[in-house]
PDB file of N, CA and C in Angstrom:
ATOM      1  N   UNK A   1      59.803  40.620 147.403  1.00  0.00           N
ATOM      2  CA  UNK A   1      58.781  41.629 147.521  1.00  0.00           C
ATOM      3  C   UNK A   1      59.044  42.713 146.477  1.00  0.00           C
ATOM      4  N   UNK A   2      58.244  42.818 145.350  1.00  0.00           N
ATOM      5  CA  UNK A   2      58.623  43.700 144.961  1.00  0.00           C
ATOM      6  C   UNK A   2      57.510  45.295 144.711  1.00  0.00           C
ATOM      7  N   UNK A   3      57.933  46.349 144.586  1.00  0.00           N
ATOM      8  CA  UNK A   3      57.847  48.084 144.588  1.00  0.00           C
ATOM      9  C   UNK A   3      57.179  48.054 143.675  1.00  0.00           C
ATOM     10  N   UNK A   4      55.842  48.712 144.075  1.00  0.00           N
ATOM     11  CA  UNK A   4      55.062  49.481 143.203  1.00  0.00           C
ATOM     12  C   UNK A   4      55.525  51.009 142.637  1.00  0.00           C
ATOM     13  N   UNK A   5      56.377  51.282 142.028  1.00  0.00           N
ATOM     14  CA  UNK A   5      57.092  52.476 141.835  1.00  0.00           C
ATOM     15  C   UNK A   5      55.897  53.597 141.454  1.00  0.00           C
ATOM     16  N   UNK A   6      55.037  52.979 140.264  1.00  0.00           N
ATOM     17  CA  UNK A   6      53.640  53.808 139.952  1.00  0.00           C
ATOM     18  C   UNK A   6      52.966  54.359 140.909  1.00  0.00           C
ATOM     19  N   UNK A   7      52.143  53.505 141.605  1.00  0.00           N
ATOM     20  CA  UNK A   7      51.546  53.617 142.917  1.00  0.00           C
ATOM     21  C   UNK A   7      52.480  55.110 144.075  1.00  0.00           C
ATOM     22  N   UNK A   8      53.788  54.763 144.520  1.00  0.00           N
ATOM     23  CA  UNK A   8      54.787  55.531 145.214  1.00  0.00           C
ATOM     24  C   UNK A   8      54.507  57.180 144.681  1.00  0.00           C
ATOM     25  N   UNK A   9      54.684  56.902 143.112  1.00  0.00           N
ATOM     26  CA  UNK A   9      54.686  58.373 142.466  1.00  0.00           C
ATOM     27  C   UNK A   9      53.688  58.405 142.164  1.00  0.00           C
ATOM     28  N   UNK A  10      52.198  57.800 142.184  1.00  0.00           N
ATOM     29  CA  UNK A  10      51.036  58.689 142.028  1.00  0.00           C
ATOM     30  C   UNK A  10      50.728  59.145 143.268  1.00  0.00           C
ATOM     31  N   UNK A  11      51.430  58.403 144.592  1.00  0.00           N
ATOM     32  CA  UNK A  11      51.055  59.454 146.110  1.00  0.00           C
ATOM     33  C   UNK A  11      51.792  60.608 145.822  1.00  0.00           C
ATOM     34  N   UNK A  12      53.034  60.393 145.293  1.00  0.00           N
ATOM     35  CA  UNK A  12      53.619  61.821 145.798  1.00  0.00           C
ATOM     36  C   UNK A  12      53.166  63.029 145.036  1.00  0.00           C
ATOM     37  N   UNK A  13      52.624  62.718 143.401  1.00  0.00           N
ATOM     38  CA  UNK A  13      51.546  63.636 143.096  1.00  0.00           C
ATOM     39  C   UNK A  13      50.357  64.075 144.249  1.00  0.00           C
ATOM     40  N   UNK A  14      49.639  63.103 144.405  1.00  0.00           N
ATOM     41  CA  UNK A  14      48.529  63.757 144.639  1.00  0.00           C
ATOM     42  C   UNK A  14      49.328  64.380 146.065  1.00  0.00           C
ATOM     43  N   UNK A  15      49.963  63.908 147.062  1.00  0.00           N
ATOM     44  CA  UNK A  15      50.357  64.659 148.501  1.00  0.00           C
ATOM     45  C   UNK A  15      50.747  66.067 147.643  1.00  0.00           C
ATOM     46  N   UNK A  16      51.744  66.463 146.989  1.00  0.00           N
ATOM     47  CA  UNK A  16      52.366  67.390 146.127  1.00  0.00           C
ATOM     48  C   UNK A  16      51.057  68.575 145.710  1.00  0.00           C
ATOM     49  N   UNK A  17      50.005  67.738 145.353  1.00  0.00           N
ATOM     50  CA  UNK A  17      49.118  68.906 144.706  1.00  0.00           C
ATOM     51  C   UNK A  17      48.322  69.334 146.061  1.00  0.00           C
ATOM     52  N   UNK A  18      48.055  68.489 147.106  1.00  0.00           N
ATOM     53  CA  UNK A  18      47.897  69.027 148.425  1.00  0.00           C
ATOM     54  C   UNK A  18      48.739  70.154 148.974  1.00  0.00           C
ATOM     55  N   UNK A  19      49.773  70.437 148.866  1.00  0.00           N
ATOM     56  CA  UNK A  19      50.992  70.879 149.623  1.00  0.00           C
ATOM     57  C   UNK A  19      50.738  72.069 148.340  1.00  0.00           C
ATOM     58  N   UNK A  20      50.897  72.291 147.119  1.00  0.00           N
ATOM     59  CA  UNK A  20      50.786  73.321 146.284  1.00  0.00           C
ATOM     60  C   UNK A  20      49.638  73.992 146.736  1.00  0.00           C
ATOM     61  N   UNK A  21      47.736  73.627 147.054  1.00  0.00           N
ATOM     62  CA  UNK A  21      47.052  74.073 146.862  1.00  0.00           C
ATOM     63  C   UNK A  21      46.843  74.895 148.341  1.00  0.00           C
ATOM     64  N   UNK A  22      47.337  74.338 149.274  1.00  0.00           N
ATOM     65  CA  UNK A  22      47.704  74.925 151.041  1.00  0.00           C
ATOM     66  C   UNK A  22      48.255  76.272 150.528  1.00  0.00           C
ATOM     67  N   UNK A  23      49.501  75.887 149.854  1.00  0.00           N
ATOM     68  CA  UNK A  23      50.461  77.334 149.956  1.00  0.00           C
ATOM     69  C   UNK A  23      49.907  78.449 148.938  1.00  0.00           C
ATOM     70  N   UNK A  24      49.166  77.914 147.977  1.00  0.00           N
ATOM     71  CA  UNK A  24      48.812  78.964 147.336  1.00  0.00           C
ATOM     72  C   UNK A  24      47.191  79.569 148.252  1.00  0.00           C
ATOM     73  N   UNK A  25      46.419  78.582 148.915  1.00  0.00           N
ATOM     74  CA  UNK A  25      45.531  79.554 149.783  1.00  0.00           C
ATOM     75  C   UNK A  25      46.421  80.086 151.121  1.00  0.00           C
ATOM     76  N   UNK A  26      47.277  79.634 151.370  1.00  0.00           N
ATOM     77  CA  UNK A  26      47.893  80.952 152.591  1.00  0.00           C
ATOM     78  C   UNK A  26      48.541  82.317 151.800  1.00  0.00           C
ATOM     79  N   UNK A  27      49.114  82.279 151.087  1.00  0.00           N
ATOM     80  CA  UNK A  27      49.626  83.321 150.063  1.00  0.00           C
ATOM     81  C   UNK A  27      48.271  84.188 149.740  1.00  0.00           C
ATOM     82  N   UNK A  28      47.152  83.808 149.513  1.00  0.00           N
ATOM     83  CA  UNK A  28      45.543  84.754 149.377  1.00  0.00           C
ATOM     84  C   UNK A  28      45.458  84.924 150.796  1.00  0.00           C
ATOM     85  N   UNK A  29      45.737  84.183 151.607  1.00  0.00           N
ATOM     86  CA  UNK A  29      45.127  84.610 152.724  1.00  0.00           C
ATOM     87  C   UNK A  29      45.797  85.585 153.164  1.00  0.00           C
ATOM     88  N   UNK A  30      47.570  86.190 153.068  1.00  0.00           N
ATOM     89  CA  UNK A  30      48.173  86.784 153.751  1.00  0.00           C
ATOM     90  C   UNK A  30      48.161  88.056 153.076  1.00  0.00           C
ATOM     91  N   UNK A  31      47.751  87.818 151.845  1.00  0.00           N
ATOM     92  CA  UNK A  31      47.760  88.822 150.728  1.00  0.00           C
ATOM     93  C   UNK A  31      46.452  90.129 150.886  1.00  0.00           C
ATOM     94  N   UNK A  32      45.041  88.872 151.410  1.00  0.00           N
ATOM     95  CA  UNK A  32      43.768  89.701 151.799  1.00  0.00           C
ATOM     96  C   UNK A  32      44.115  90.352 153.102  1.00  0.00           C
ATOM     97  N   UNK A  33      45.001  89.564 153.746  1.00  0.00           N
ATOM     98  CA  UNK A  33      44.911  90.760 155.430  1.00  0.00           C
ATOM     99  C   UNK A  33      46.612  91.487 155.290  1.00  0.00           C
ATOM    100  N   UNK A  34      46.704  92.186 153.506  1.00  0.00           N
ATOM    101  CA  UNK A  34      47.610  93.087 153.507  1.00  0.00           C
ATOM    102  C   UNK A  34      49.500  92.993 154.493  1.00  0.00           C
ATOM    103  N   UNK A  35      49.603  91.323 154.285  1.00  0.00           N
ATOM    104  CA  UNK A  35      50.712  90.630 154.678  1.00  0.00           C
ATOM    105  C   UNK A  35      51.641  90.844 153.778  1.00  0.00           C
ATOM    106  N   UNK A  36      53.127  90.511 153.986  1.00  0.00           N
ATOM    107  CA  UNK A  36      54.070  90.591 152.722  1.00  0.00           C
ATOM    108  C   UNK A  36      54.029  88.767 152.375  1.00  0.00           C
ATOM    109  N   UNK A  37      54.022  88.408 150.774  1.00  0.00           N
ATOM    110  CA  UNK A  37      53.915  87.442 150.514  1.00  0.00           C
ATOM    111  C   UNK A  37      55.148  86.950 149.679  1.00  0.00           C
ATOM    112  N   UNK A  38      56.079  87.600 150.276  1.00  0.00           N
ATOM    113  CA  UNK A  38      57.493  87.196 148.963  1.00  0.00           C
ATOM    114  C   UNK A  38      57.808  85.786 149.511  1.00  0.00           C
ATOM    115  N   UNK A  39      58.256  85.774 150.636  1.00  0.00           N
ATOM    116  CA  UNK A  39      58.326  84.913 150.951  1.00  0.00           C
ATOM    117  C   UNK A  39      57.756  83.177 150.947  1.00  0.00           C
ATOM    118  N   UNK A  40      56.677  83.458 151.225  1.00  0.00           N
ATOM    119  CA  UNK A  40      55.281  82.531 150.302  1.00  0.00           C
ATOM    120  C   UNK A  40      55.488  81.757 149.279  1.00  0.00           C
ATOM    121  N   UNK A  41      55.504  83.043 148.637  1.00  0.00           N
ATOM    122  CA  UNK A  41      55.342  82.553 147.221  1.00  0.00           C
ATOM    123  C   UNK A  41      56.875  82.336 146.225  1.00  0.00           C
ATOM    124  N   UNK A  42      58.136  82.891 146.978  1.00  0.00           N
ATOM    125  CA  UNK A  42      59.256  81.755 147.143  1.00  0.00           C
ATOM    126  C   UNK A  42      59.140  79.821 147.111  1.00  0.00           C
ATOM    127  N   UNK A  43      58.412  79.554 148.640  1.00  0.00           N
ATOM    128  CA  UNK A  43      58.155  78.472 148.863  1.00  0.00           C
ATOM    129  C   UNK A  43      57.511  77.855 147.806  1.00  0.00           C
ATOM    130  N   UNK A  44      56.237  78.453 147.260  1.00  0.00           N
ATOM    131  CA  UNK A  44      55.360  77.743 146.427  1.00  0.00           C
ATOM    132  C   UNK A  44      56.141  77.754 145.099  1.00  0.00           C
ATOM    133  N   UNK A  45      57.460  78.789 144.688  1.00  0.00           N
ATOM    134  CA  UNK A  45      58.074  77.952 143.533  1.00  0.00           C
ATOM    135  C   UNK A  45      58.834  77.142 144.016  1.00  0.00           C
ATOM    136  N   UNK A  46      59.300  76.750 144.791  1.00  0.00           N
ATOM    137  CA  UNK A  46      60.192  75.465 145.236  1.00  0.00           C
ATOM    138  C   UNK A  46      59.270  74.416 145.082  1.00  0.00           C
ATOM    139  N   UNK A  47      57.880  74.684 145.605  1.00  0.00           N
ATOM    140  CA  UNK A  47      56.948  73.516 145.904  1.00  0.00           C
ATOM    141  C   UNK A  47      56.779  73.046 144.357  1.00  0.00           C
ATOM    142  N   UNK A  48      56.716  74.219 143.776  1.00  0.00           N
ATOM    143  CA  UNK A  48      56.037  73.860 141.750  1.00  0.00           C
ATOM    144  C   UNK A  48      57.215  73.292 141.329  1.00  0.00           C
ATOM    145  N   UNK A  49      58.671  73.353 141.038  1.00  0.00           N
ATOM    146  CA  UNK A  49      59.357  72.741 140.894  1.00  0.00           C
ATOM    147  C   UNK A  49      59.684  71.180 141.074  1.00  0.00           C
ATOM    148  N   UNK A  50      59.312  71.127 142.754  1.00  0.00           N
ATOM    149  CA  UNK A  50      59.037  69.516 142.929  1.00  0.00           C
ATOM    150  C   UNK A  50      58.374  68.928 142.697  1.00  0.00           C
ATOM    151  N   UNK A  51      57.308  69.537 142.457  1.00  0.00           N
ATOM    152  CA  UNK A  51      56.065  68.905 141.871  1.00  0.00           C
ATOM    153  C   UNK A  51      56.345  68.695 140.196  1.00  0.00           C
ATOM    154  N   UNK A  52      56.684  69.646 139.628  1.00  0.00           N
ATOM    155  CA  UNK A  52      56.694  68.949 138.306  1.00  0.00           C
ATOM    156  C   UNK A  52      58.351  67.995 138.118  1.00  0.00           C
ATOM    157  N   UNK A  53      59.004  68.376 139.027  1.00  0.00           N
ATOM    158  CA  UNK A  53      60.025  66.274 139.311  1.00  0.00           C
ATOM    159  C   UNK A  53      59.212  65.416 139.398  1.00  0.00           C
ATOM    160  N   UNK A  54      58.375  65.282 140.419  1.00  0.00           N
ATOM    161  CA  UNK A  54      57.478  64.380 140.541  1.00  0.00           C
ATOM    162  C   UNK A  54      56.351  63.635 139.538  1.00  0.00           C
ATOM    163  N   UNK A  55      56.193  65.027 138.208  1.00  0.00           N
ATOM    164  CA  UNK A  55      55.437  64.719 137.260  1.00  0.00           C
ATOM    165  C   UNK A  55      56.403  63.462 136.416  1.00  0.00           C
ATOM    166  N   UNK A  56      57.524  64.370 136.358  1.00  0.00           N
ATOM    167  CA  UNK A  56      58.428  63.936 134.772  1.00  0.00           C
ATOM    168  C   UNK A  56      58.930  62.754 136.052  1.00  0.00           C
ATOM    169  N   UNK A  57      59.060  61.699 136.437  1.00  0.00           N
ATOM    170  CA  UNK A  57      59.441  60.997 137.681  1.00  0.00           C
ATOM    171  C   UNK A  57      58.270  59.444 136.970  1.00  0.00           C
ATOM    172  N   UNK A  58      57.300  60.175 137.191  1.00  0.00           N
ATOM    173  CA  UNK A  58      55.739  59.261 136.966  1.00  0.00           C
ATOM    174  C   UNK A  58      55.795  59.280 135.527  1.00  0.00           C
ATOM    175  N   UNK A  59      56.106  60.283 134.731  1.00  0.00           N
ATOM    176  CA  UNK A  59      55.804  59.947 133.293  1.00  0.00           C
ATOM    177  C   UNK A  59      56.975  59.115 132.623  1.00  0.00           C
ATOM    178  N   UNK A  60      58.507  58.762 133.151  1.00  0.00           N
ATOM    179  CA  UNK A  60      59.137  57.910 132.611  1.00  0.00           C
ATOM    180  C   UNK A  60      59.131  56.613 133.263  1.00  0.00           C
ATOM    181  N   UNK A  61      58.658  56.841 135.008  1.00  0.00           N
ATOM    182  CA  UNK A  61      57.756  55.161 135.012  1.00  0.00           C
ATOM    183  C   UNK A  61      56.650  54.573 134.145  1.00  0.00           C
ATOM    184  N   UNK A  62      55.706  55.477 133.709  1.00  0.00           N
ATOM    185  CA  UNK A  62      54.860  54.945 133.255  1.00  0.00           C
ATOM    186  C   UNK A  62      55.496  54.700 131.659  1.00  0.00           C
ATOM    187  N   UNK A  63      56.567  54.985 131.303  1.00  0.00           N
ATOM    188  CA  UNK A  63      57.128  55.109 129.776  1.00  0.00           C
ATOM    189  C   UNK A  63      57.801  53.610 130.172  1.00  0.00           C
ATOM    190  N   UNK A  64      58.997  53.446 130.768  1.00  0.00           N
ATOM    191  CA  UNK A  64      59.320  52.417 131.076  1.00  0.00           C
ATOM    192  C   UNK A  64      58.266  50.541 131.475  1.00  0.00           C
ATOM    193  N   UNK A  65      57.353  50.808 131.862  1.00  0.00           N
ATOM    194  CA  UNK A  65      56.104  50.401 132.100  1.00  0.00           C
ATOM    195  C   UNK A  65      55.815  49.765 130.406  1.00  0.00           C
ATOM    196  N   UNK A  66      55.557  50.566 130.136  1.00  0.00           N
ATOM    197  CA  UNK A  66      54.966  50.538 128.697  1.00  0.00           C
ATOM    198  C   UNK A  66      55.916  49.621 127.877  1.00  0.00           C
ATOM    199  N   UNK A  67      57.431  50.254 127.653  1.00  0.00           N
ATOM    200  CA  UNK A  67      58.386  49.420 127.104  1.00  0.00           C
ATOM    201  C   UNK A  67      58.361  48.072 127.554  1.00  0.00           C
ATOM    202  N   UNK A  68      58.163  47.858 129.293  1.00  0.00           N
ATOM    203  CA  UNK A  68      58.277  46.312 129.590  1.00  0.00           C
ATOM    204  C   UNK A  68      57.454  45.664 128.944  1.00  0.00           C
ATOM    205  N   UNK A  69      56.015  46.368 129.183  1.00  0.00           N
ATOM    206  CA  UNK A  69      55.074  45.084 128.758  1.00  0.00           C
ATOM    207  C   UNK A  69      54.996  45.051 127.356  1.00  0.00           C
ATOM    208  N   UNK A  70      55.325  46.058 126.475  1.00  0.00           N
ATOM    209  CA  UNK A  70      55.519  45.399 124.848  1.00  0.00           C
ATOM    210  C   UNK A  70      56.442  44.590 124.755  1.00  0.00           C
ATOM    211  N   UNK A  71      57.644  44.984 125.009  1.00  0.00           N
ATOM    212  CA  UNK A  71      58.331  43.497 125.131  1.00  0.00           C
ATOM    213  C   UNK A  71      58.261  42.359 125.576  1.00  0.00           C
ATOM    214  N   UNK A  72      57.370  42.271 127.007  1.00  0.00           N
ATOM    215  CA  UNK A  72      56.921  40.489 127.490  1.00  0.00           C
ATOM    216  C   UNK A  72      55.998  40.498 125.893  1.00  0.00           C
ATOM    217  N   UNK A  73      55.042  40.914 125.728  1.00  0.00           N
ATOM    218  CA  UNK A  73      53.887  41.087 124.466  1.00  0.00           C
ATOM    219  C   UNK A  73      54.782  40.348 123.574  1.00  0.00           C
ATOM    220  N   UNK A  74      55.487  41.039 122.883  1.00  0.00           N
ATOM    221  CA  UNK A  74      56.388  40.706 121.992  1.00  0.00           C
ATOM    222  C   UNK A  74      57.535  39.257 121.797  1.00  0.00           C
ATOM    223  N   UNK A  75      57.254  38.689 123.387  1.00  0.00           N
ATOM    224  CA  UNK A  75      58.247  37.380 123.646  1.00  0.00           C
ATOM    225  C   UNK A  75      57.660  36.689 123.484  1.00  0.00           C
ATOM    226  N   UNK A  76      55.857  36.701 123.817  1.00  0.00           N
ATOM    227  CA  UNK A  76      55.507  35.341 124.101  1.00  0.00           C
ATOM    228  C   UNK A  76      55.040  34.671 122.883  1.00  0.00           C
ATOM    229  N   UNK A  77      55.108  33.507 122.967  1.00  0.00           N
ATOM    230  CA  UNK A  77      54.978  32.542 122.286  1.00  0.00           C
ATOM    231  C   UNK A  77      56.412  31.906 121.207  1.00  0.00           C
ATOM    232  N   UNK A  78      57.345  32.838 121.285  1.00  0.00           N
ATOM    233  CA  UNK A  78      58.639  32.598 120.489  1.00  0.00           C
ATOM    234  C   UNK A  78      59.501  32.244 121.786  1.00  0.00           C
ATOM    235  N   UNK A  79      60.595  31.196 120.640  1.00  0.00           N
ATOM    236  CA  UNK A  79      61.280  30.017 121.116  1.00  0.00           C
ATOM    237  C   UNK A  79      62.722  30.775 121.991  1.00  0.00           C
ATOM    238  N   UNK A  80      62.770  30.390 123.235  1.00  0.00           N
ATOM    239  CA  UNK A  80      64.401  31.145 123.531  1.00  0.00           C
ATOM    240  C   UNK A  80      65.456  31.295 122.921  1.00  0.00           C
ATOM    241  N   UNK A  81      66.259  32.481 122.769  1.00  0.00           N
ATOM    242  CA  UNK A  81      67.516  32.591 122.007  1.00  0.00           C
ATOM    243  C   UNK A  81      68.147  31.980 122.821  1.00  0.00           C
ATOM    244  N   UNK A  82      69.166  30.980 122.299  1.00  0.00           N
ATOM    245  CA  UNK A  82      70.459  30.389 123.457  1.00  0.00           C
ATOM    246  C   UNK A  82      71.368  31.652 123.512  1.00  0.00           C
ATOM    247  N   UNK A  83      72.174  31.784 124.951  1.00  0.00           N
ATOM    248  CA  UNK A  83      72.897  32.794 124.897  1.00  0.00           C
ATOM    249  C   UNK A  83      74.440  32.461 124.722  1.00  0.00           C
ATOM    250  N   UNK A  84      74.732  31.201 124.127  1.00  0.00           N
ATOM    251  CA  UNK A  84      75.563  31.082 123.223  1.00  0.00           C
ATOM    252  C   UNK A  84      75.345  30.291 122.549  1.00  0.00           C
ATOM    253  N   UNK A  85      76.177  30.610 120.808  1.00  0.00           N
ATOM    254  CA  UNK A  85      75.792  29.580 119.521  1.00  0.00           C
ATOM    255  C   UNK A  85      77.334  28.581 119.636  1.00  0.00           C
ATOM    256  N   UNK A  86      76.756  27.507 119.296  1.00  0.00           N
ATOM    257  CA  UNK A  86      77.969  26.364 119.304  1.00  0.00           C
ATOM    258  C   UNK A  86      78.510  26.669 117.954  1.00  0.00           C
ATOM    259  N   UNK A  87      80.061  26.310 117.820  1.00  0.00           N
ATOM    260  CA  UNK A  87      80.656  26.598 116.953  1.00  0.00           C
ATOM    261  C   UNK A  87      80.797  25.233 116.271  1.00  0.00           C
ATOM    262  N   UNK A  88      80.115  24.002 116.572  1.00  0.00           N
ATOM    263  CA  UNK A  88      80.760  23.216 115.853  1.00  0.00           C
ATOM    264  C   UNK A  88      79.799  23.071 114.899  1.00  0.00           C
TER     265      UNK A  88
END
């Protein structure tokens, strides 16, 4: 069975930009009914932080991605290297 790793990290983007866009409307909200928002907006840099892991996460799957399939690209139709040469 194998892991869609792409798929995995394009949920945790989009859940991530859910979870950013919550905390930044409670932070307006606490801000309009004259709340203290340090706290808040603490959280929401922790939240921006993980979120851009999550970016650079997806952008060297999708880099890795890329490398595989030029290389299958690049195999097919040429003859296997033996992975050892006879000496005689």
């Amino acid at each position: 069975m194998s892991v869609d790793y792409l798929a995995i990290a394009e949920h945790r983007l989009e859940k991530s930009r859910r979870v950013l866009e919550r905390q930044r409307e409670l932070i307006a909200t606490r801000r309009a009914a004259g709340q203290p928002t340090a706290h808040s907006e603490n959280v929401l840099a922790t939240f921006e932080r993980t979120h851009a892991t999550f970016e650079r996460g997806l952008q060297w799957i999708v880099k890795v991605q890329e490398t595989i399939d030029s290389w299958v690209t690049d195999q097919q139709g040429r003859l296997p290297v033996p992975r050892r040469l006879s000496s005689e």
